[in-house]
C-alpha atoms as a PDB file:
ATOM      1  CA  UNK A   1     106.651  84.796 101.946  1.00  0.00           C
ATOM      2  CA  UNK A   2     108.790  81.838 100.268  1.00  0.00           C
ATOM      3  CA  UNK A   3     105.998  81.765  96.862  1.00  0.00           C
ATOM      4  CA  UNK A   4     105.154  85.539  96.866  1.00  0.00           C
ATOM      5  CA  UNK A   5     106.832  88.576  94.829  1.00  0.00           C
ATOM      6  CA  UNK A   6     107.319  90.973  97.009  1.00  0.00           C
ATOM      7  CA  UNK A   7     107.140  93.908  94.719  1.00  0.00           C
ATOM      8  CA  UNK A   8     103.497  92.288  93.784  1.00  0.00           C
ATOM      9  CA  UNK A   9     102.721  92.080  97.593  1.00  0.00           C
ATOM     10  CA  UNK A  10     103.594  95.905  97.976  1.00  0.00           C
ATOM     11  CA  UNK A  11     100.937  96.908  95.934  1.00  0.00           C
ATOM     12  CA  UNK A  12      98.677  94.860  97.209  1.00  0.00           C
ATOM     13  CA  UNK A  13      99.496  96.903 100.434  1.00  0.00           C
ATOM     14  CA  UNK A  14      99.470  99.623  99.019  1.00  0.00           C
ATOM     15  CA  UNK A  15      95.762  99.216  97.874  1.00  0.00           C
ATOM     16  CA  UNK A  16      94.819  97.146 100.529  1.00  0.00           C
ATOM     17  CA  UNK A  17      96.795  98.079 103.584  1.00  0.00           C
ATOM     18  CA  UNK A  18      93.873 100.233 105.019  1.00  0.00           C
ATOM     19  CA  UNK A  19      92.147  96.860 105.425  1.00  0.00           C
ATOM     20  CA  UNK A  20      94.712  95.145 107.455  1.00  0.00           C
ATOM     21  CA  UNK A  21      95.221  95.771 111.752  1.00  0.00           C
ATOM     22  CA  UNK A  22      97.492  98.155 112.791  1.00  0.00           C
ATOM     23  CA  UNK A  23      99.316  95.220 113.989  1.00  0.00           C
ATOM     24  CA  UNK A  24      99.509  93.412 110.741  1.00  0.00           C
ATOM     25  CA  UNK A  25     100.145  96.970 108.762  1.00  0.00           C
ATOM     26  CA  UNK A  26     103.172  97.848 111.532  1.00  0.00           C
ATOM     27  CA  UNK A  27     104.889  94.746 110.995  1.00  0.00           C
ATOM     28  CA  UNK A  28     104.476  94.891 107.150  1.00  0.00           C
ATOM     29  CA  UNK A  29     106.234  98.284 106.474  1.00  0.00           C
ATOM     30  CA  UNK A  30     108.685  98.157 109.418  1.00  0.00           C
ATOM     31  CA  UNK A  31     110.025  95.182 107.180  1.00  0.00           C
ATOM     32  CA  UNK A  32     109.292  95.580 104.292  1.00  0.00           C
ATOM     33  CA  UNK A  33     109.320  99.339 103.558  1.00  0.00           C
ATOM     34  CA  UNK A  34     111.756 100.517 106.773  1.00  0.00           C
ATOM     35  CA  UNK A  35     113.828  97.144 105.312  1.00  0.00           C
ATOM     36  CA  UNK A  36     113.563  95.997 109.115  1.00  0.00           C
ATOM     37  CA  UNK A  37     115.398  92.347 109.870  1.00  0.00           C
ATOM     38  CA  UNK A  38     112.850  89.736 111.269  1.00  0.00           C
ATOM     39  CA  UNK A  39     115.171  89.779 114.789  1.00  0.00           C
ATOM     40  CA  UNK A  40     114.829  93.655 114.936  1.00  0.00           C
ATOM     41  CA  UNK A  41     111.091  93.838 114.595  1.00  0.00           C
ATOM     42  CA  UNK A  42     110.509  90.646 117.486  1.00  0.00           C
ATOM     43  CA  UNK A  43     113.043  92.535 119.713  1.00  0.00           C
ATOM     44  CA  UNK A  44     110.167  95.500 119.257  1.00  0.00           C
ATOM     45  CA  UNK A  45     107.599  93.797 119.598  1.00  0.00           C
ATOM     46  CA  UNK A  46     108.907  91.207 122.552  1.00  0.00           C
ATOM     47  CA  UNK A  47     107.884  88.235 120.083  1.00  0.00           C
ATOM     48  CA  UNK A  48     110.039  85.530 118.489  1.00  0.00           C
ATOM     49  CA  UNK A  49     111.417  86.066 114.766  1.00  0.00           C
ATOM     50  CA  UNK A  50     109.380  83.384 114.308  1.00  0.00           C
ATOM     51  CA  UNK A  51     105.990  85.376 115.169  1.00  0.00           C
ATOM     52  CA  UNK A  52     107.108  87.928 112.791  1.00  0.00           C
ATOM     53  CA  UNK A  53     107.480  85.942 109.818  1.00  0.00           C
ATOM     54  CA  UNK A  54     104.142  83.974 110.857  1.00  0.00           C
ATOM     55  CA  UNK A  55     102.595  87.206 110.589  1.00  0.00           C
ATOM     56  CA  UNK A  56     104.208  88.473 107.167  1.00  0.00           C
ATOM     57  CA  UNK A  57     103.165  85.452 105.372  1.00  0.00           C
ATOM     58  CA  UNK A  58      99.545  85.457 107.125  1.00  0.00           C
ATOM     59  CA  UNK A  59      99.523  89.071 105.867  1.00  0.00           C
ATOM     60  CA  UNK A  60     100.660  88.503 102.654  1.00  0.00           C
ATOM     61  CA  UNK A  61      98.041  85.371 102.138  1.00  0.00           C
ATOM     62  CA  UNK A  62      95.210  88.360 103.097  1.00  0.00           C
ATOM     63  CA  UNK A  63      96.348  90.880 100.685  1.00  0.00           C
ATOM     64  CA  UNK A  64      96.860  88.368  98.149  1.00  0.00           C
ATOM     65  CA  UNK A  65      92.797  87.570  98.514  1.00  0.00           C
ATOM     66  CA  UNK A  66      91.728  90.825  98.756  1.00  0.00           C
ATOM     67  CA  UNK A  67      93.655  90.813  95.305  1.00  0.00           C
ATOM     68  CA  UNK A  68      91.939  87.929  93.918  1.00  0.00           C
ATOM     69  CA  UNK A  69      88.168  88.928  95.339  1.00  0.00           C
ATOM     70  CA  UNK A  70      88.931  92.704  94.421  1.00  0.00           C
ATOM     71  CA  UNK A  71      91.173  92.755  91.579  1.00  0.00           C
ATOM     72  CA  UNK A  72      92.052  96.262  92.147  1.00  0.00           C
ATOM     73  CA  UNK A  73      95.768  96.059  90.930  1.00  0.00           C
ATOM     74  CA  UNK A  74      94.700  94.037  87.816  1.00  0.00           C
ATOM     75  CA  UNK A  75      92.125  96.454  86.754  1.00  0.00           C
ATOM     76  CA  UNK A  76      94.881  99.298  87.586  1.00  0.00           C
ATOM     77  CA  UNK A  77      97.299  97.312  85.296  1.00  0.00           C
ATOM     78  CA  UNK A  78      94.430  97.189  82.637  1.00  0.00           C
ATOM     79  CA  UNK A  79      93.818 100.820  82.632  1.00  0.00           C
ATOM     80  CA  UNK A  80      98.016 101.830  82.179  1.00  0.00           C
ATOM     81  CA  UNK A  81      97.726  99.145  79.812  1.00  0.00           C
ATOM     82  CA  UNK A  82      95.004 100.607  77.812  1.00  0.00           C
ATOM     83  CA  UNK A  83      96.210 104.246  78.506  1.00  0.00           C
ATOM     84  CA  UNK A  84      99.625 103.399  76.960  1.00  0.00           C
ATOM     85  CA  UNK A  85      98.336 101.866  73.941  1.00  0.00           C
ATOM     86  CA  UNK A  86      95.613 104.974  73.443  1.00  0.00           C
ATOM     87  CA  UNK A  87      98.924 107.361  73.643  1.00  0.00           C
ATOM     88  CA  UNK A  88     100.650 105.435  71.334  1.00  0.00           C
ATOM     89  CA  UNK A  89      97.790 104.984  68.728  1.00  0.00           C
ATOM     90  CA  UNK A  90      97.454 109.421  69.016  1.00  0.00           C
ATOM     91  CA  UNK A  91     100.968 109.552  68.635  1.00  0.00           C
ATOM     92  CA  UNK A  92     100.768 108.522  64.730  1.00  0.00           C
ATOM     93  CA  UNK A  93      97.803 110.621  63.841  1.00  0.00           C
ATOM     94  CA  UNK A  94      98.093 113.416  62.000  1.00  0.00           C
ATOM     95  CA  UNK A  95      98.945 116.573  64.241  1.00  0.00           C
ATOM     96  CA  UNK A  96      95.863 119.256  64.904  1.00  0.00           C
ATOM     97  CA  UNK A  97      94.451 120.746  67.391  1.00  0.00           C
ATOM     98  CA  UNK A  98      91.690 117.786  68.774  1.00  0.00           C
ATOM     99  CA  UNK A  99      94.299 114.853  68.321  1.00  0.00           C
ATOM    100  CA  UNK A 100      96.762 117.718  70.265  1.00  0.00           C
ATOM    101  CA  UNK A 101      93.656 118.161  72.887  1.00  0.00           C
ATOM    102  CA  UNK A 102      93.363 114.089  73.428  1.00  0.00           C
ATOM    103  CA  UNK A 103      96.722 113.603  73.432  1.00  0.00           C
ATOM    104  CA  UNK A 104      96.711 115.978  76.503  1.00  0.00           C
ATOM    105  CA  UNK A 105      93.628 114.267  78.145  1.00  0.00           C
ATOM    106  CA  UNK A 106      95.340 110.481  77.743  1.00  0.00           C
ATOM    107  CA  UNK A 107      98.587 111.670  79.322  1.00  0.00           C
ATOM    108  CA  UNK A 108      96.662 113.645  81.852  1.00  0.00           C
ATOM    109  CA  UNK A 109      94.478 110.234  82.835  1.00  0.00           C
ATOM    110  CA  UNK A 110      98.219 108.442  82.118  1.00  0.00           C
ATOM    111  CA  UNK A 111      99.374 110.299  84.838  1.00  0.00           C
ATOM    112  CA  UNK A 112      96.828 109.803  87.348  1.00  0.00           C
ATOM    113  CA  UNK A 113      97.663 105.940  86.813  1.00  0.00           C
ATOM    114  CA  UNK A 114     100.773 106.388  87.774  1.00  0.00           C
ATOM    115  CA  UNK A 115     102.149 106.278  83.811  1.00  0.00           C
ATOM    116  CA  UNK A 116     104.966 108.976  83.545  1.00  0.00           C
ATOM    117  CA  UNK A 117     106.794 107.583  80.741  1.00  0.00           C
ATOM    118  CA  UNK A 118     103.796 108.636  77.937  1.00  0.00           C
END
């Protein structure tokens, strides 16, 4: 986990978690999103800290390929991205009612992406 961001890796889980074991998806939120130490989770699961952190970065390397085959977060980012700009671009029109309308669909579909700050 030395070379990985972990706020990158959470949204990798958080697209890809549904892909991983239960084991694998257990270990990875009792740490990471329950903020569990690596001697907490082994004394749970009977295994040394060790184990734990072998499976972290084992799970981290899988998410971090499902990234890079999927690309799921990237085209996420490109969508806000795009979104953002498309809001910004309606903002300087001239008000009426269809730039009002599409100004209302962008930050709808800005929304859905997770944009609240459009």
């Amino acid at each position: 986990m030395n070379n990985v961001d972990v706020t990158e890796a959470n949204l990798w889980f958080d697209f890809y978690g549904p892909l991983l074991t239960e084991h694998q998806s257990d270990i990875w939120q009792l740490h990471f999103q329950e903020d569990w130490s690596l001697a907490e989770i082994s004394a749970l699961q009977g295994v040394t800290r060790a184990a734990i952190q072998d499976v972290l970065e084992r799970t981290a390397n899988l998410l971090r390929d499902y990234e890079r085959k999927l690309g799921l977060v990237a085209a996420m980012r490109q969508r806000q991205a795009t979104l953002s700009r498309l809001v910004k671009l309606l903002s300087q029109l001239p008000v009426g009612p269809q730039v009002g309308e599409a100004m209302e669909l962008a930050r709808g579909l800005a929304l859905e992406e997770g944009l609240s700050d459009v």
